[in-house]
C-alpha atoms as a PDB file:
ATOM      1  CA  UNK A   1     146.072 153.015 149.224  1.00  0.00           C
ATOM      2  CA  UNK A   2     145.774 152.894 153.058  1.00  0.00           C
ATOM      3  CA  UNK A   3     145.530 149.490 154.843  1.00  0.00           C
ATOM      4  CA  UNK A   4     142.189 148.909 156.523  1.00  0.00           C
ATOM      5  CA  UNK A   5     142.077 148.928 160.306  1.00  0.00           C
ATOM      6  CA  UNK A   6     139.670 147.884 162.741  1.00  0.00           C
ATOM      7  CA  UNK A   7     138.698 150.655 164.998  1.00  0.00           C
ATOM      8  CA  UNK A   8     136.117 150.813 167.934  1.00  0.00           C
ATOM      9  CA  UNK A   9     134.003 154.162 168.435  1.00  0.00           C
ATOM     10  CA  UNK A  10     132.032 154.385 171.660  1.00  0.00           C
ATOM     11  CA  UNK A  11     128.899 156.413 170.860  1.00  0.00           C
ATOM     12  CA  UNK A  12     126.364 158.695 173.791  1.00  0.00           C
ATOM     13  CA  UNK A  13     123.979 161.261 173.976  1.00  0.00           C
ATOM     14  CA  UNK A  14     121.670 162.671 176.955  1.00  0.00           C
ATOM     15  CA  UNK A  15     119.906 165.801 175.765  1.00  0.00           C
ATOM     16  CA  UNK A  16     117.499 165.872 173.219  1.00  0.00           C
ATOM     17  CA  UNK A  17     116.041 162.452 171.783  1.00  0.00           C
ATOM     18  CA  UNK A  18     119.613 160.434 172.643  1.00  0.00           C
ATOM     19  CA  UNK A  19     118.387 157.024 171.034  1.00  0.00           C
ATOM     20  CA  UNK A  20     117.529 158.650 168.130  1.00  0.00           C
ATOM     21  CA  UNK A  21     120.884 160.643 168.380  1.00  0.00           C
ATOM     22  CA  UNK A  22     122.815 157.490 168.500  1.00  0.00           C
ATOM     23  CA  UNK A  23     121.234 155.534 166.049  1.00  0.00           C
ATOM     24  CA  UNK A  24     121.812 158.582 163.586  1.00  0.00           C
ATOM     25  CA  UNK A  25     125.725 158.631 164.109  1.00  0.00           C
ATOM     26  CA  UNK A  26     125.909 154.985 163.718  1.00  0.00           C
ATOM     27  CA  UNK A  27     124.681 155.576 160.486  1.00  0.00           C
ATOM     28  CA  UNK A  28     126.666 158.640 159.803  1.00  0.00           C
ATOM     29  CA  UNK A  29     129.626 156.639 160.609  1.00  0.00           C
ATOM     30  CA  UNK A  30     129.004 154.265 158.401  1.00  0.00           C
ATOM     31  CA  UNK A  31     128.319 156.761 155.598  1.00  0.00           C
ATOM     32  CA  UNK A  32     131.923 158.325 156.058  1.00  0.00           C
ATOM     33  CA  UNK A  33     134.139 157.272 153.139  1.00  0.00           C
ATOM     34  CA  UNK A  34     136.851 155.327 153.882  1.00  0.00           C
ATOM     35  CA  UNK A  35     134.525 152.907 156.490  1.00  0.00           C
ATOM     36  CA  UNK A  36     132.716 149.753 155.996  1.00  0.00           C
ATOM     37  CA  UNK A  37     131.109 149.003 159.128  1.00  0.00           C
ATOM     38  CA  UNK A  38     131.204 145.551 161.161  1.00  0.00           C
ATOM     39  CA  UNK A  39     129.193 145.548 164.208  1.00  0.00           C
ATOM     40  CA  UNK A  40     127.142 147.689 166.459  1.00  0.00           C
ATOM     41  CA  UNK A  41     126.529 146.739 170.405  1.00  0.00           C
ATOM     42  CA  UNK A  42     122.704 146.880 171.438  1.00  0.00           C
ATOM     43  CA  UNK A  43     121.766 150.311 173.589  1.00  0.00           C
ATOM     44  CA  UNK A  44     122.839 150.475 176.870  1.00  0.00           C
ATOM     45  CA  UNK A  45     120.837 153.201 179.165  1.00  0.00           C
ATOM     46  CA  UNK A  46     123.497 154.262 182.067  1.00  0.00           C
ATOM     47  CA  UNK A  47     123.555 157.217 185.016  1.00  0.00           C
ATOM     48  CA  UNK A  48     125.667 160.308 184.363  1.00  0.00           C
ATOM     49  CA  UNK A  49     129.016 159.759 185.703  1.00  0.00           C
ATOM     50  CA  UNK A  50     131.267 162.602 187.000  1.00  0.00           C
ATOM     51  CA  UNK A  51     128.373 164.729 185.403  1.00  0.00           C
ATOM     52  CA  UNK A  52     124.593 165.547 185.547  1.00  0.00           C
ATOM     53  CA  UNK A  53     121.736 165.876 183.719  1.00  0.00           C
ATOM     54  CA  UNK A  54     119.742 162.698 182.265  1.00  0.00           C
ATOM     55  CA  UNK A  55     120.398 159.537 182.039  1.00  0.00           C
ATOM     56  CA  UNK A  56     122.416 158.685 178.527  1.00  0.00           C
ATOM     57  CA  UNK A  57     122.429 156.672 175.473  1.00  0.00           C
ATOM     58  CA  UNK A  58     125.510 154.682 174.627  1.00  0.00           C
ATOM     59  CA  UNK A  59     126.660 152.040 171.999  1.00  0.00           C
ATOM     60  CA  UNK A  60     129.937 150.993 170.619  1.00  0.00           C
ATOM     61  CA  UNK A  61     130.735 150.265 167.040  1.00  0.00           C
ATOM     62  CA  UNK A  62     133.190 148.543 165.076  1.00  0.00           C
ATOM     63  CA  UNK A  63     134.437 149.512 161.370  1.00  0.00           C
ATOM     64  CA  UNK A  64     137.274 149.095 159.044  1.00  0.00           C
ATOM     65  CA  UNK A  65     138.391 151.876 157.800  1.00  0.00           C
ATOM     66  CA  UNK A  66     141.236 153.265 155.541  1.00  0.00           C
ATOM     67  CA  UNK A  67     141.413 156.659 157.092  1.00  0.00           C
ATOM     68  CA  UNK A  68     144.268 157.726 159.699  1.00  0.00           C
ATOM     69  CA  UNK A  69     143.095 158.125 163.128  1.00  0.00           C
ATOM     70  CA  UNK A  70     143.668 161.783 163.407  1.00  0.00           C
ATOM     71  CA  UNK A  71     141.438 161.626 159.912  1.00  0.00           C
ATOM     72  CA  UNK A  72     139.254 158.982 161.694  1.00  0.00           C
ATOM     73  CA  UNK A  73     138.656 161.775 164.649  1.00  0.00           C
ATOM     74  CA  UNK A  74     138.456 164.562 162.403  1.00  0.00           C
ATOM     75  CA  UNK A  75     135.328 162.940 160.893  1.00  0.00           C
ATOM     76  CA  UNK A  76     133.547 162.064 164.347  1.00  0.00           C
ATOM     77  CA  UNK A  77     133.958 165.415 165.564  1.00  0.00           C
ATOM     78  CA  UNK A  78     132.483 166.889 162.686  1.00  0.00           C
ATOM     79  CA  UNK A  79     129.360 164.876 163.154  1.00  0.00           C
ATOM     80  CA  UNK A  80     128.976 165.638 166.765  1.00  0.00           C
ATOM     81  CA  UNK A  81     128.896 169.628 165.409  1.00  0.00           C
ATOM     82  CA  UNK A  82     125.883 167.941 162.818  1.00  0.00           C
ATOM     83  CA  UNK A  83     124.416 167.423 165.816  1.00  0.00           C
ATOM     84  CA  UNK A  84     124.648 170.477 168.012  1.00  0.00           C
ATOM     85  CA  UNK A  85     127.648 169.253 170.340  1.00  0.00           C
ATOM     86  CA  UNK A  86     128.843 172.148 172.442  1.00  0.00           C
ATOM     87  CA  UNK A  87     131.425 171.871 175.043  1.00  0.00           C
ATOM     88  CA  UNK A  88     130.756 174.592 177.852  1.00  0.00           C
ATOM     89  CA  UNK A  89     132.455 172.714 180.636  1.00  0.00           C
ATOM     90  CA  UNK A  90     134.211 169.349 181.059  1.00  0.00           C
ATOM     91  CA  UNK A  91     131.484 166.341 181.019  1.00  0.00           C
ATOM     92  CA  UNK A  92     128.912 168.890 180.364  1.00  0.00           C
ATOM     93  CA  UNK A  93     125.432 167.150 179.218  1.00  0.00           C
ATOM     94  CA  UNK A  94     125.834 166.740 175.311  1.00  0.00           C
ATOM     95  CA  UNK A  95     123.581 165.835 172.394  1.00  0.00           C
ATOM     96  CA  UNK A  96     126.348 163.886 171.077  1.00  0.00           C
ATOM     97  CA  UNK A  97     129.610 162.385 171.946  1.00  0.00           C
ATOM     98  CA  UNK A  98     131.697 160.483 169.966  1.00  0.00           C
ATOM     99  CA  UNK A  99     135.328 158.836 171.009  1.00  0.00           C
ATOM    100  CA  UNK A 100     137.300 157.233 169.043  1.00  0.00           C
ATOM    101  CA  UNK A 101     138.555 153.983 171.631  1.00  0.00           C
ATOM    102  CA  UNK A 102     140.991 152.019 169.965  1.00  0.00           C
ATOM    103  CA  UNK A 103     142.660 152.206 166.229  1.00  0.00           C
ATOM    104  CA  UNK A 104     143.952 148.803 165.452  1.00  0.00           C
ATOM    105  CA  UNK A 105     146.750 147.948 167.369  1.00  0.00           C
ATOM    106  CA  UNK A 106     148.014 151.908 167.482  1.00  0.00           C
ATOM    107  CA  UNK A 107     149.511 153.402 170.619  1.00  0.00           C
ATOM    108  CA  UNK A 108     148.658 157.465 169.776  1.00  0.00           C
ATOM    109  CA  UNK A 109     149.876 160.272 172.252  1.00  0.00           C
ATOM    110  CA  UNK A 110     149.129 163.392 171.005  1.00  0.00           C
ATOM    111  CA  UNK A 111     147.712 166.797 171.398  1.00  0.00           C
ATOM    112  CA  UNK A 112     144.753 165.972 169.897  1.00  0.00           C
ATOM    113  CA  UNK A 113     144.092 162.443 170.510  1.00  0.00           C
ATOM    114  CA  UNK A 114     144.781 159.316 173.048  1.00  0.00           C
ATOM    115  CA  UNK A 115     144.043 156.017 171.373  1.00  0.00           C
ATOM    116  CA  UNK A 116     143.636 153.816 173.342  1.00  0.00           C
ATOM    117  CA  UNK A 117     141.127 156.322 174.922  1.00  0.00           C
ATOM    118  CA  UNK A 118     142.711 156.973 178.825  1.00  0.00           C
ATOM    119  CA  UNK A 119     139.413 156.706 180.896  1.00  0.00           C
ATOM    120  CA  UNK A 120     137.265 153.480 178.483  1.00  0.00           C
ATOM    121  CA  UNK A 121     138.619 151.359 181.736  1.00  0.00           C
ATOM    122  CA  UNK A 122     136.728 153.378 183.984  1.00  0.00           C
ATOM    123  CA  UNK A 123     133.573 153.545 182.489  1.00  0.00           C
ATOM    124  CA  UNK A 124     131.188 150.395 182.642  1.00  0.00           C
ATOM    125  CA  UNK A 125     128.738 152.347 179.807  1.00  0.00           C
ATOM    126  CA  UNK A 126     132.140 152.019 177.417  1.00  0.00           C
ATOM    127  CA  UNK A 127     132.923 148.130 178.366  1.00  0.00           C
ATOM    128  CA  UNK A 128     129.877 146.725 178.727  1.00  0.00           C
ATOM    129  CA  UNK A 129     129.172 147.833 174.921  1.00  0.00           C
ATOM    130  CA  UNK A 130     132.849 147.108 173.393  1.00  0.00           C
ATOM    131  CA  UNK A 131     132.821 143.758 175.218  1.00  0.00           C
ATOM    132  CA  UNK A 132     129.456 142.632 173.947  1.00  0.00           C
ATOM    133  CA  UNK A 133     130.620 143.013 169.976  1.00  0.00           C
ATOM    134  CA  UNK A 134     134.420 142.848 170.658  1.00  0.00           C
ATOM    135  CA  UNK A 135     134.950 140.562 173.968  1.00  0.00           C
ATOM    136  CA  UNK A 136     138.846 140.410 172.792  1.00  0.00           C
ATOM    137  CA  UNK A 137     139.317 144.111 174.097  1.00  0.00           C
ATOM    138  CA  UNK A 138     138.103 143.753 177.536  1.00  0.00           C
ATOM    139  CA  UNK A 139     139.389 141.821 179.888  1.00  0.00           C
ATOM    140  CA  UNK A 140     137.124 140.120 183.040  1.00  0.00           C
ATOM    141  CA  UNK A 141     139.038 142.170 185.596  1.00  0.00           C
ATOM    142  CA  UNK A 142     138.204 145.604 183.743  1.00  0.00           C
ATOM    143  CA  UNK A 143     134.633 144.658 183.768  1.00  0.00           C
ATOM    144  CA  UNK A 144     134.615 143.921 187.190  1.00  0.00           C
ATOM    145  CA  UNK A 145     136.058 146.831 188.150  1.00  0.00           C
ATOM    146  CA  UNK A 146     133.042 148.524 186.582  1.00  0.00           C
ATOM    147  CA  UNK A 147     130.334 146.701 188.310  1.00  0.00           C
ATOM    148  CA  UNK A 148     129.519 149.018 190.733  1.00  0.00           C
ATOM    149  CA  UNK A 149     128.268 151.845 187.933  1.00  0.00           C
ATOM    150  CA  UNK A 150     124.304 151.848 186.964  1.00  0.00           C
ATOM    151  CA  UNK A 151     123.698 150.614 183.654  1.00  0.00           C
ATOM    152  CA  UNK A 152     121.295 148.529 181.725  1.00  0.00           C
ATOM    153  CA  UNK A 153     120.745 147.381 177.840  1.00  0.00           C
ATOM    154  CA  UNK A 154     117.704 148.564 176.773  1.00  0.00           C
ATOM    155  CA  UNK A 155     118.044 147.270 172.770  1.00  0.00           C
END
């Protein structure tokens, strides 16, 4: 059987009812076998950024899990199509996003996945969230370098 590995998955939503969105795939996460989960950051409400449309939802959380990360992905995606994601254009408004951030200690290149994900340094409404349940992973610097983006927690 696989080793478990600690993985952090940066949740957000801005169309429909995106608390209620993210609260959902927390807890479809943490139905998937193969995933125990450990922690989940409070809300955080934050502006669009390099998009439009309403403001969005976002969360990170932290499991254990057994799966692969291309396995670990594989899952996420398909409960983003649960929820109605569609991708018509690059940072298009969604009713669900889910991205896997970083997979234990695992440097991935592929295709079809990045882990560590190549833009969580650039986005306060990714920090703020993994810092607050996993402080380890960001460093002051990165956060600082955020500062400057609208966001707030809201729960």
């Amino acid at each position: 059987m696989r080793e478990s590995v600690t993985a952090h998955i940066a949740l957000g939503a801005n169309l429909g009812d995106p608390v209620v969105s993210v609260l959902k795939a927390m807890d479809d996460i943490a139905a998937i076998d193969g995933i125990t989960p450990l922690k989940r950051s409070s809300l955080y409400r934050s502006a669009p950024l390099a998009s439009s449309g309403p403001d969005y939802i976002n969360a990170v959380v932290e499991v254990s899990t057994r799966l692969s990360a291309p396995a670990l992905l594989s899952a996420l995606q398909q409960i983003e199509q649960q929820a109605g994601r569609e991708r018509p254009y690059p940072n298009a408004p969604r009713t669900l996003d889910l991205d896997l951030l970083i997979y234990g200690n695992a440097s991935i290149d592929s295709t079809a996945l990045v882990v560590p994900h190549p833009r969580m340094l650039e986005r306060a409404f990714v920090l703020l969230p993994l810092f607050e349940i996993a402080p380890q992973c960001v460093a002051a610097a990165q956060l600082q370098a955020v500062q400057s983006q609208a966001i707030a927690r809201i729960g």
